[in-house]
N, C-alpha and C. Protein backbone atom coordinates (compact mmCIF):
# COMPACT_ATOMS: atom_id res chain seq x y z
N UNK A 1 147.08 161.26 164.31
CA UNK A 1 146.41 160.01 164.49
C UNK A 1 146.59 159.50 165.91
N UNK A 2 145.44 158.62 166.00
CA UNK A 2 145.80 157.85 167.77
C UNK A 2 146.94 156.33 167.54
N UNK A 3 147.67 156.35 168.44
CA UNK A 3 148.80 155.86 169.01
C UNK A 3 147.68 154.44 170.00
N UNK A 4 146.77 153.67 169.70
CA UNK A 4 146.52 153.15 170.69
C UNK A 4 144.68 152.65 170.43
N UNK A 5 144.02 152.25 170.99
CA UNK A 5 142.27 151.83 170.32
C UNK A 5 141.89 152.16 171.77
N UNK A 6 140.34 152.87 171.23
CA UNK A 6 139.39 153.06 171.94
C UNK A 6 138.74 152.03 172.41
N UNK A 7 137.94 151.84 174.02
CA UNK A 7 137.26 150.77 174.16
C UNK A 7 136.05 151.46 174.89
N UNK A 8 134.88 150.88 175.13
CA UNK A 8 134.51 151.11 176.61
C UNK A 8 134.49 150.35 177.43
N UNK A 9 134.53 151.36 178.85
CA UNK A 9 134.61 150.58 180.00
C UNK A 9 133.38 150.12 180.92
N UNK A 10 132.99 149.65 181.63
CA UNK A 10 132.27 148.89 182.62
C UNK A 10 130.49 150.00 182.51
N UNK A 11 130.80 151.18 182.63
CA UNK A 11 129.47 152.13 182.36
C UNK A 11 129.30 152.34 181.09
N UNK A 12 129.96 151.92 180.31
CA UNK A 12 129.98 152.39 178.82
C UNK A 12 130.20 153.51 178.03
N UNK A 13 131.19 153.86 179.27
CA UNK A 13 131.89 155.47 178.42
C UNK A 13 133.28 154.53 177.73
N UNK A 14 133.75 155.90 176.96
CA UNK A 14 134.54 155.39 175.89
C UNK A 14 135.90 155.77 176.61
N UNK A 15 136.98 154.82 176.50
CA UNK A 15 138.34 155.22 177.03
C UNK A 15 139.24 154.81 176.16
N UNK A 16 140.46 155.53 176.20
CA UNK A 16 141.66 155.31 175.07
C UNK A 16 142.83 154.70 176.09
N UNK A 17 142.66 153.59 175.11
CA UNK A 17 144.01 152.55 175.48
C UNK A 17 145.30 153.33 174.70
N UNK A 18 146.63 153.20 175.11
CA UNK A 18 147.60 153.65 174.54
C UNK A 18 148.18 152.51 174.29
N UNK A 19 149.28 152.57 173.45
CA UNK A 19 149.95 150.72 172.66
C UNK A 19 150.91 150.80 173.81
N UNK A 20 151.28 151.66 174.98
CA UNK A 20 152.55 151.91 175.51
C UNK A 20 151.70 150.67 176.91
N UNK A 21 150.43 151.46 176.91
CA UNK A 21 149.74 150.64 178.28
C UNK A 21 149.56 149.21 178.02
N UNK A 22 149.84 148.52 176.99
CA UNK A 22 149.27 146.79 176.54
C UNK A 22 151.25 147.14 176.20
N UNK A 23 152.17 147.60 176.32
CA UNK A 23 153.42 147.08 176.09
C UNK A 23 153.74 146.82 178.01
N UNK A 24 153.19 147.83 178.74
CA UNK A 24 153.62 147.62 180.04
C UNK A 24 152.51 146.59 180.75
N UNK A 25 151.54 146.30 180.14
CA UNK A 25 151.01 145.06 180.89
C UNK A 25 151.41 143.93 180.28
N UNK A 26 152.13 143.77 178.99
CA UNK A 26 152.89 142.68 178.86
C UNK A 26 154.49 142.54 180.01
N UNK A 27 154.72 143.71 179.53
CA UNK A 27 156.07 143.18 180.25
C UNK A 27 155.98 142.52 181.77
N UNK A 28 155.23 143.15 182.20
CA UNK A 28 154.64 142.94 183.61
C UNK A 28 154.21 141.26 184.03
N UNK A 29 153.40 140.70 182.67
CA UNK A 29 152.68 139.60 183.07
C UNK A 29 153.83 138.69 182.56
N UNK A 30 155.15 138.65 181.66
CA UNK A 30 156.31 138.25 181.14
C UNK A 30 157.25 138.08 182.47
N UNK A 31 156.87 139.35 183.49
CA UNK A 31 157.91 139.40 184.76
C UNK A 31 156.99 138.31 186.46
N UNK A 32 155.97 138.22 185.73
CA UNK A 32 154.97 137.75 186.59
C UNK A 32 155.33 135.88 186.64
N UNK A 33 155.16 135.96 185.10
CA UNK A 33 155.56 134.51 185.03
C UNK A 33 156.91 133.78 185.51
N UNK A 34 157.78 134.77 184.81
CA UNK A 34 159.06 134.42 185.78
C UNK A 34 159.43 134.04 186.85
N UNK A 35 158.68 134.41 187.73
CA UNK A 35 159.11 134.87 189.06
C UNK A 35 157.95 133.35 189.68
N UNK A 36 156.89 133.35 189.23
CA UNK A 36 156.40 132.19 189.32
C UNK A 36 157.15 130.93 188.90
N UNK A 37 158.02 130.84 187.68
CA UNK A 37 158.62 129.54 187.63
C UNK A 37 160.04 129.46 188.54
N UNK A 38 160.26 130.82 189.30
CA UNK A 38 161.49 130.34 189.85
C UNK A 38 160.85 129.48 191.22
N UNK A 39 161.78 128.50 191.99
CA UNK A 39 161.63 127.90 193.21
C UNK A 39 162.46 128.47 193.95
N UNK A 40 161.60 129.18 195.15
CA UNK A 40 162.24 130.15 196.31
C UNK A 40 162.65 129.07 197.01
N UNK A 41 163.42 129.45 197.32
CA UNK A 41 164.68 128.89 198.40
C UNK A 41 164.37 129.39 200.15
N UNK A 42 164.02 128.58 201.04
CA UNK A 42 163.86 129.21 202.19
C UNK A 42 164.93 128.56 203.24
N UNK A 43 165.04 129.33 203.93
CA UNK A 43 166.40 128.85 204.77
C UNK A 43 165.60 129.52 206.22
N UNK A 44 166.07 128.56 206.80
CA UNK A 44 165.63 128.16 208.21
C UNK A 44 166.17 129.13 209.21
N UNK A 45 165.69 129.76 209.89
CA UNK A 45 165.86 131.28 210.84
C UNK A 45 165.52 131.24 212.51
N UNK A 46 166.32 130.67 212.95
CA UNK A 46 165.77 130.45 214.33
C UNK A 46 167.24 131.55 215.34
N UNK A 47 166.37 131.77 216.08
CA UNK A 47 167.29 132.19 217.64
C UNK A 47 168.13 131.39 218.67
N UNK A 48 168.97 132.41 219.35
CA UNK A 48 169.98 131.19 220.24
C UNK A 48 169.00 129.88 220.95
N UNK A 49 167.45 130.92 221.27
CA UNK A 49 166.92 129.62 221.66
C UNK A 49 166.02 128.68 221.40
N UNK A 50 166.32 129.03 220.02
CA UNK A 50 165.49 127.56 219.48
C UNK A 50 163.58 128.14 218.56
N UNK A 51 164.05 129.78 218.85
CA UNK A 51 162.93 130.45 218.21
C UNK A 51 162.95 130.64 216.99
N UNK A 52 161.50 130.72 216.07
CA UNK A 52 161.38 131.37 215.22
C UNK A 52 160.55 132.42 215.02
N UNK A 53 160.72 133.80 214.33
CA UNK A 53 159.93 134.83 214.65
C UNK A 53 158.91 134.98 213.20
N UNK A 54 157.85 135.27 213.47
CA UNK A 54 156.77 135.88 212.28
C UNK A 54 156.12 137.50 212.82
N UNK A 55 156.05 138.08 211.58
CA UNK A 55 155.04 139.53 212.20
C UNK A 55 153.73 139.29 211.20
N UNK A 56 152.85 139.47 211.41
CA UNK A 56 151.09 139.22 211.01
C UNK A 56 150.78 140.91 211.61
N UNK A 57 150.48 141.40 210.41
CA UNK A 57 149.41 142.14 210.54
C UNK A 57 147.97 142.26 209.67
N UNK A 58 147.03 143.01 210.41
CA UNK A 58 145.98 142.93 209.84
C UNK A 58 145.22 144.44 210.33
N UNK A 59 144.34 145.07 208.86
CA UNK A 59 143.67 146.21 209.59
C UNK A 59 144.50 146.91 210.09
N UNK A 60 144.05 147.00 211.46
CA UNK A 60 144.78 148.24 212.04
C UNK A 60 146.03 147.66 213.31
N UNK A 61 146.11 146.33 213.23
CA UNK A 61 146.15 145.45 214.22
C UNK A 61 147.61 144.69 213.59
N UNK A 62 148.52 144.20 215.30
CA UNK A 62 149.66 143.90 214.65
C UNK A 62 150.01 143.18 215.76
N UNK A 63 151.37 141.74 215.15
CA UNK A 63 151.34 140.86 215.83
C UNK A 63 152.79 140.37 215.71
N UNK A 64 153.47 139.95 216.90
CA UNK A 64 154.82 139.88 216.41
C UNK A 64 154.62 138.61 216.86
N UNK A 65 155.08 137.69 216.64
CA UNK A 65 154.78 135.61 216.85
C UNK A 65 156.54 135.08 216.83
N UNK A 66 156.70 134.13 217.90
CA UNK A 66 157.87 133.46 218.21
C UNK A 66 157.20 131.66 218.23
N UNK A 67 157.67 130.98 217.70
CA UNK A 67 157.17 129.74 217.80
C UNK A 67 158.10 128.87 218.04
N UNK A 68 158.35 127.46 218.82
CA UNK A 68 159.40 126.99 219.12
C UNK A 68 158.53 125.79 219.71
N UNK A 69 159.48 124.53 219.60
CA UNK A 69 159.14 123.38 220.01
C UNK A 69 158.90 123.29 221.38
N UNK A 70 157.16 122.34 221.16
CA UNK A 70 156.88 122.47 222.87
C UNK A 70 155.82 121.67 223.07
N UNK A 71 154.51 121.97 223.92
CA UNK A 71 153.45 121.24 224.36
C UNK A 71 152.01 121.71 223.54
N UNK A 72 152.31 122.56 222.72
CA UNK A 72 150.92 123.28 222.47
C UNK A 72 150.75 124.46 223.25
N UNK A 73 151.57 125.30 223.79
CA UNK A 73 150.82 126.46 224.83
C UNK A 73 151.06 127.36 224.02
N UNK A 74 150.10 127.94 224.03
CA UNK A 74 150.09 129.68 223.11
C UNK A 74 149.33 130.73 224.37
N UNK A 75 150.52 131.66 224.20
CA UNK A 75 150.86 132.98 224.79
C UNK A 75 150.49 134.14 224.61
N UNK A 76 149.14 134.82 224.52
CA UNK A 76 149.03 136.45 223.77
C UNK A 76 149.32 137.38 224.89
N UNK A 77 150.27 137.94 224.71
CA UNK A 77 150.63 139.46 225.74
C UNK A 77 150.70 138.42 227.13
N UNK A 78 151.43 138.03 227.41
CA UNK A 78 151.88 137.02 228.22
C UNK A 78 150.94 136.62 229.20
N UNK A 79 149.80 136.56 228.47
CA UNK A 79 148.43 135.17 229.12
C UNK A 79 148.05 134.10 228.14
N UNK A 80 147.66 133.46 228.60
CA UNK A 80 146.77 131.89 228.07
C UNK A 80 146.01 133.10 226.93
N UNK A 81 145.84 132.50 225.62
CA UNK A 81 145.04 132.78 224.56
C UNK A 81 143.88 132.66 224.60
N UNK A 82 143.37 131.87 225.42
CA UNK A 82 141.73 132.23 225.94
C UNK A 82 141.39 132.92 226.88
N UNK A 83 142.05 133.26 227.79
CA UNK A 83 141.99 134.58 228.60
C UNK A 83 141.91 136.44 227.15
N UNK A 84 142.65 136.23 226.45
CA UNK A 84 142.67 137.30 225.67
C UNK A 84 141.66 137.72 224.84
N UNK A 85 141.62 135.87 223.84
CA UNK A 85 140.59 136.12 223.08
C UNK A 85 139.49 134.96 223.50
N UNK A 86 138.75 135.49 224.62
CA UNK A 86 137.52 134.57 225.57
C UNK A 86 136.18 134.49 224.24
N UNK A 87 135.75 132.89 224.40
CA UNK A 87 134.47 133.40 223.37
C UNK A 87 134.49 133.38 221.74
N UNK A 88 136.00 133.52 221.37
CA UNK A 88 135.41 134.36 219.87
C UNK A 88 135.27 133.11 219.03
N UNK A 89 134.28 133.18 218.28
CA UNK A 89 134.28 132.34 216.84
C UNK A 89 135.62 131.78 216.26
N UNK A 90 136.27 133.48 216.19
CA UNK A 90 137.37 133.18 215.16
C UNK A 90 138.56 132.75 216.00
N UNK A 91 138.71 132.32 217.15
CA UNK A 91 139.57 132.32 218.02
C UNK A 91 140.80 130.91 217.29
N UNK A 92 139.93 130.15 216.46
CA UNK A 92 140.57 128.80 216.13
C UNK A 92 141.25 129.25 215.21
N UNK A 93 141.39 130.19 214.52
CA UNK A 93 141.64 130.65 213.35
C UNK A 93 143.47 130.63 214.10
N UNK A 94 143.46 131.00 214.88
CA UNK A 94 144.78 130.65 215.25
C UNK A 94 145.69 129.89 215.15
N UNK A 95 145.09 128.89 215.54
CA UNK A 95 145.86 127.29 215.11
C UNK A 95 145.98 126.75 214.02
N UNK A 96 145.20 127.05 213.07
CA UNK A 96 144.55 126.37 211.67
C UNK A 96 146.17 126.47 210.80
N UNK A 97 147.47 127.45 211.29
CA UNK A 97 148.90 126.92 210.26
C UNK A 97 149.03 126.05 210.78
N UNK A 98 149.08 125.72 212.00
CA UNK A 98 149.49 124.51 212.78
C UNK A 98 148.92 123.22 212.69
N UNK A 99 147.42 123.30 212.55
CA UNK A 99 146.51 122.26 211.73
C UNK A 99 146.80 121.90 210.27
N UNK A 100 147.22 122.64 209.65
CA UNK A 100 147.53 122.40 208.28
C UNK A 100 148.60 121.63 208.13
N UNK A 101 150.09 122.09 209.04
CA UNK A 101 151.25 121.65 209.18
C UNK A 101 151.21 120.55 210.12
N UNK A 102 150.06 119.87 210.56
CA UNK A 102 149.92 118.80 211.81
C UNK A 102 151.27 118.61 213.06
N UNK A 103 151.11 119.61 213.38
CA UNK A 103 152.15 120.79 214.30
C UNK A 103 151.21 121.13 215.63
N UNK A 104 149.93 120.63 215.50
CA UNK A 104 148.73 120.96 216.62
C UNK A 104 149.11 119.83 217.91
N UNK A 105 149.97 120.85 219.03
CA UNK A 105 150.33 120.06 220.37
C UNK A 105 151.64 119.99 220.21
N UNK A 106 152.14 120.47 218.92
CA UNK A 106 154.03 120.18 219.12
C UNK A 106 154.63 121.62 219.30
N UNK A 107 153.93 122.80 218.95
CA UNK A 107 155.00 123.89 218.69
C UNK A 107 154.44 124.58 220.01
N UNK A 108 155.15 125.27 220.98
CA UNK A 108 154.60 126.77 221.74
C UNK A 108 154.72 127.59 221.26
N UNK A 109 153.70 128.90 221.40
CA UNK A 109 153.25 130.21 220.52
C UNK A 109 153.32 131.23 221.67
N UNK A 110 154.53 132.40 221.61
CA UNK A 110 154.21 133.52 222.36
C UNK A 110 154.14 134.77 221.49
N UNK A 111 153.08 134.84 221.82
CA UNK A 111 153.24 136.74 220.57
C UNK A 111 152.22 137.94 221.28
N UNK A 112 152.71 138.75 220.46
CA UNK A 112 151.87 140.19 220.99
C UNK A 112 151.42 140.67 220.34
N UNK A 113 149.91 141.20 220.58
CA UNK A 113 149.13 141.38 219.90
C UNK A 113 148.52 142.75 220.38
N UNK A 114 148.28 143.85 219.31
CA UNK A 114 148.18 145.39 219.68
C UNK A 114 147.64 145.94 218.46
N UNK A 115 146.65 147.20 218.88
CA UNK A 115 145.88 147.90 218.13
C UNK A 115 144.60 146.95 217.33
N UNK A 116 143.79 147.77 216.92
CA UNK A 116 142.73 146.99 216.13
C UNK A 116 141.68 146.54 216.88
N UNK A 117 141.15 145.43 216.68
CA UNK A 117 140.07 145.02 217.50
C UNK A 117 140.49 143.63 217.28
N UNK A 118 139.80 142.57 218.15
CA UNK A 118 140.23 141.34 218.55
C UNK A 118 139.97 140.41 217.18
N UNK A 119 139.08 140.67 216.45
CA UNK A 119 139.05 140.10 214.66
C UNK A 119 140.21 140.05 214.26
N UNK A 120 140.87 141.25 214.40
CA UNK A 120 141.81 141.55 213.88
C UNK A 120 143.28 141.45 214.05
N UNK A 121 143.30 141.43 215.72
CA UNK A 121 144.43 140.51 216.13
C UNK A 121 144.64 138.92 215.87
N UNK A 122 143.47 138.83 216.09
CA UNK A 122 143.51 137.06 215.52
C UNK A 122 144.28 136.55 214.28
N UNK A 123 143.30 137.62 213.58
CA UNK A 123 144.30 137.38 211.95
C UNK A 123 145.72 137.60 211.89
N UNK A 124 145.97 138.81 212.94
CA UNK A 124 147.55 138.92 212.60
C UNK A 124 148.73 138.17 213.28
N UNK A 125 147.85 137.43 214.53
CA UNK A 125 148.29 136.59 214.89
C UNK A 125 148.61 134.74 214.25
N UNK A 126 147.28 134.92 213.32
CA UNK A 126 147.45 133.76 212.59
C UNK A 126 148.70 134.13 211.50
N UNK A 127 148.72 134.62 211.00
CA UNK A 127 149.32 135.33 209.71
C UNK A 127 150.95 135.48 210.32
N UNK A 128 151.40 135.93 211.29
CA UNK A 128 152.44 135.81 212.03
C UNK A 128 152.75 134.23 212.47
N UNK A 129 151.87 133.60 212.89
CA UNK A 129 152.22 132.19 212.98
C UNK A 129 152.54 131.64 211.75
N UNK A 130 151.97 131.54 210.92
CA UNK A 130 152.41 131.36 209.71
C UNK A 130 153.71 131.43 208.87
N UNK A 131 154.30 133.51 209.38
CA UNK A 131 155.16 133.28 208.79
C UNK A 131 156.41 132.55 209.83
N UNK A 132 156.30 132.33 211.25
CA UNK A 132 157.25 132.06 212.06
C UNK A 132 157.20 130.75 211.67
N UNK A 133 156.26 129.69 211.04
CA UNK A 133 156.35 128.59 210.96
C UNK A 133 157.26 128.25 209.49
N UNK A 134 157.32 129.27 208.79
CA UNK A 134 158.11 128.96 207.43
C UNK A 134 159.42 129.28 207.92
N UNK A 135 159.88 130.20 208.69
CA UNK A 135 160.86 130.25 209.21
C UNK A 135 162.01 128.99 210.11
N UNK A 136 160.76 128.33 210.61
CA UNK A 136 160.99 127.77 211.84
C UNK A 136 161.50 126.03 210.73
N UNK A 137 160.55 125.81 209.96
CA UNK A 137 160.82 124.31 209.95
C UNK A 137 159.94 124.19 208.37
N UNK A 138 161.23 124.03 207.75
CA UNK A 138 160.42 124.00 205.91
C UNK A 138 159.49 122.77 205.62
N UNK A 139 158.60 122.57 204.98
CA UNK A 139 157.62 121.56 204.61
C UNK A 139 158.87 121.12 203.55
N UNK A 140 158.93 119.75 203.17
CA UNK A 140 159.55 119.06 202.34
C UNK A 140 158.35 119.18 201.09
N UNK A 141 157.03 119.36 201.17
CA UNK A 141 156.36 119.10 199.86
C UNK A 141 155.68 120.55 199.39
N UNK A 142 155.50 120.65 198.26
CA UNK A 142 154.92 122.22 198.07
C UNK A 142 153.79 122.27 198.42
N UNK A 143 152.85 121.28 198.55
CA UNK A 143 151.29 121.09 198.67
C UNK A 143 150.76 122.12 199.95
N UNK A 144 152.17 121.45 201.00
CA UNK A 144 151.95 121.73 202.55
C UNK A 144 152.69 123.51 203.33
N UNK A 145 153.69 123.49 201.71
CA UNK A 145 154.28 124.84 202.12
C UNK A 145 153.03 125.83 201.63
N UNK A 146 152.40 125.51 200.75
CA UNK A 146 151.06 126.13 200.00
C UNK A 146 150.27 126.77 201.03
N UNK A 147 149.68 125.76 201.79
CA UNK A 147 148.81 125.52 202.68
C UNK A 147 148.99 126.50 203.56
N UNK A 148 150.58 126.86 203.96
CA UNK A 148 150.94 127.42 205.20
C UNK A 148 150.83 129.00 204.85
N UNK A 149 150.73 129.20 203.65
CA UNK A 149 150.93 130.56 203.16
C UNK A 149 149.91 131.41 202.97
């Protein structure tokens, strides 16, 4: 006898579920929930000088991000960020943790940005800001740690 029920799938061929495969997607969504009701604990990670580090990657493209209290100047491969990324649409996409965290004009941003294409540094540059900013200085409310993530 079968161990498990037939269904079909999406084209309408017939496939066999096993009782073992609905025991391991329970346990799974049992370990899912868990881990959702715990509250992560983040602890604050800065350097002798006052840095915090994030890595963002994206695609093929990769970004190592230091963020630290300052005027607003952001740094890609040690030029002005509009020298790097001149022009682009997505260029704002940069700032937008910092917009979220209303951090826009307080933090300086130096990071490096390599491989991929400039879409794609952007993102990993955002995504690296991001995580240097959870590093750097915890949101007191979840709404805003949400936001940053």
């Amino acid at each position: 006898g079968h161990y498990g029920r037939e269904a079909a799938d999406d084209e309408g061929d017939t496939v066999f579920y096993s009782d073992a495969d609905e025991d391991v997607q329970d346990a799974f969504a049992a370990a899912f929930d868990r881990v959702n009701e715990q509250e992560i604990e983040r602890v604050r990670v800065v350097d002798d000088l006052g840095r915090a580090y994030g890595t963002g990657r994206r695609k093929e493209a990769a970004a190592r991000v230091w963020v630290k209290d300052g005027s607003g100047q952001i740094y890609v491969n040690k030029k002005p960020w509009e020298a790097v990324f001149p022009a682009n649409v997505n260029r704002e996409r940069v700032v937008e943790p910092l917009e979220l965290t209303e951090l826009t004009g307080k933090m300086d941003i130096w990071c490096t940005a390599k491989g991929g294409g400039v879409s794609g540094q952007i993102e990993a540059v955002r995504l690296g800001v991001s995580r240097a900013l959870q590093n750097y200085d915890l949101p007191t409310d979840q709404s805003s740690r949400q936001r940053v993530c």
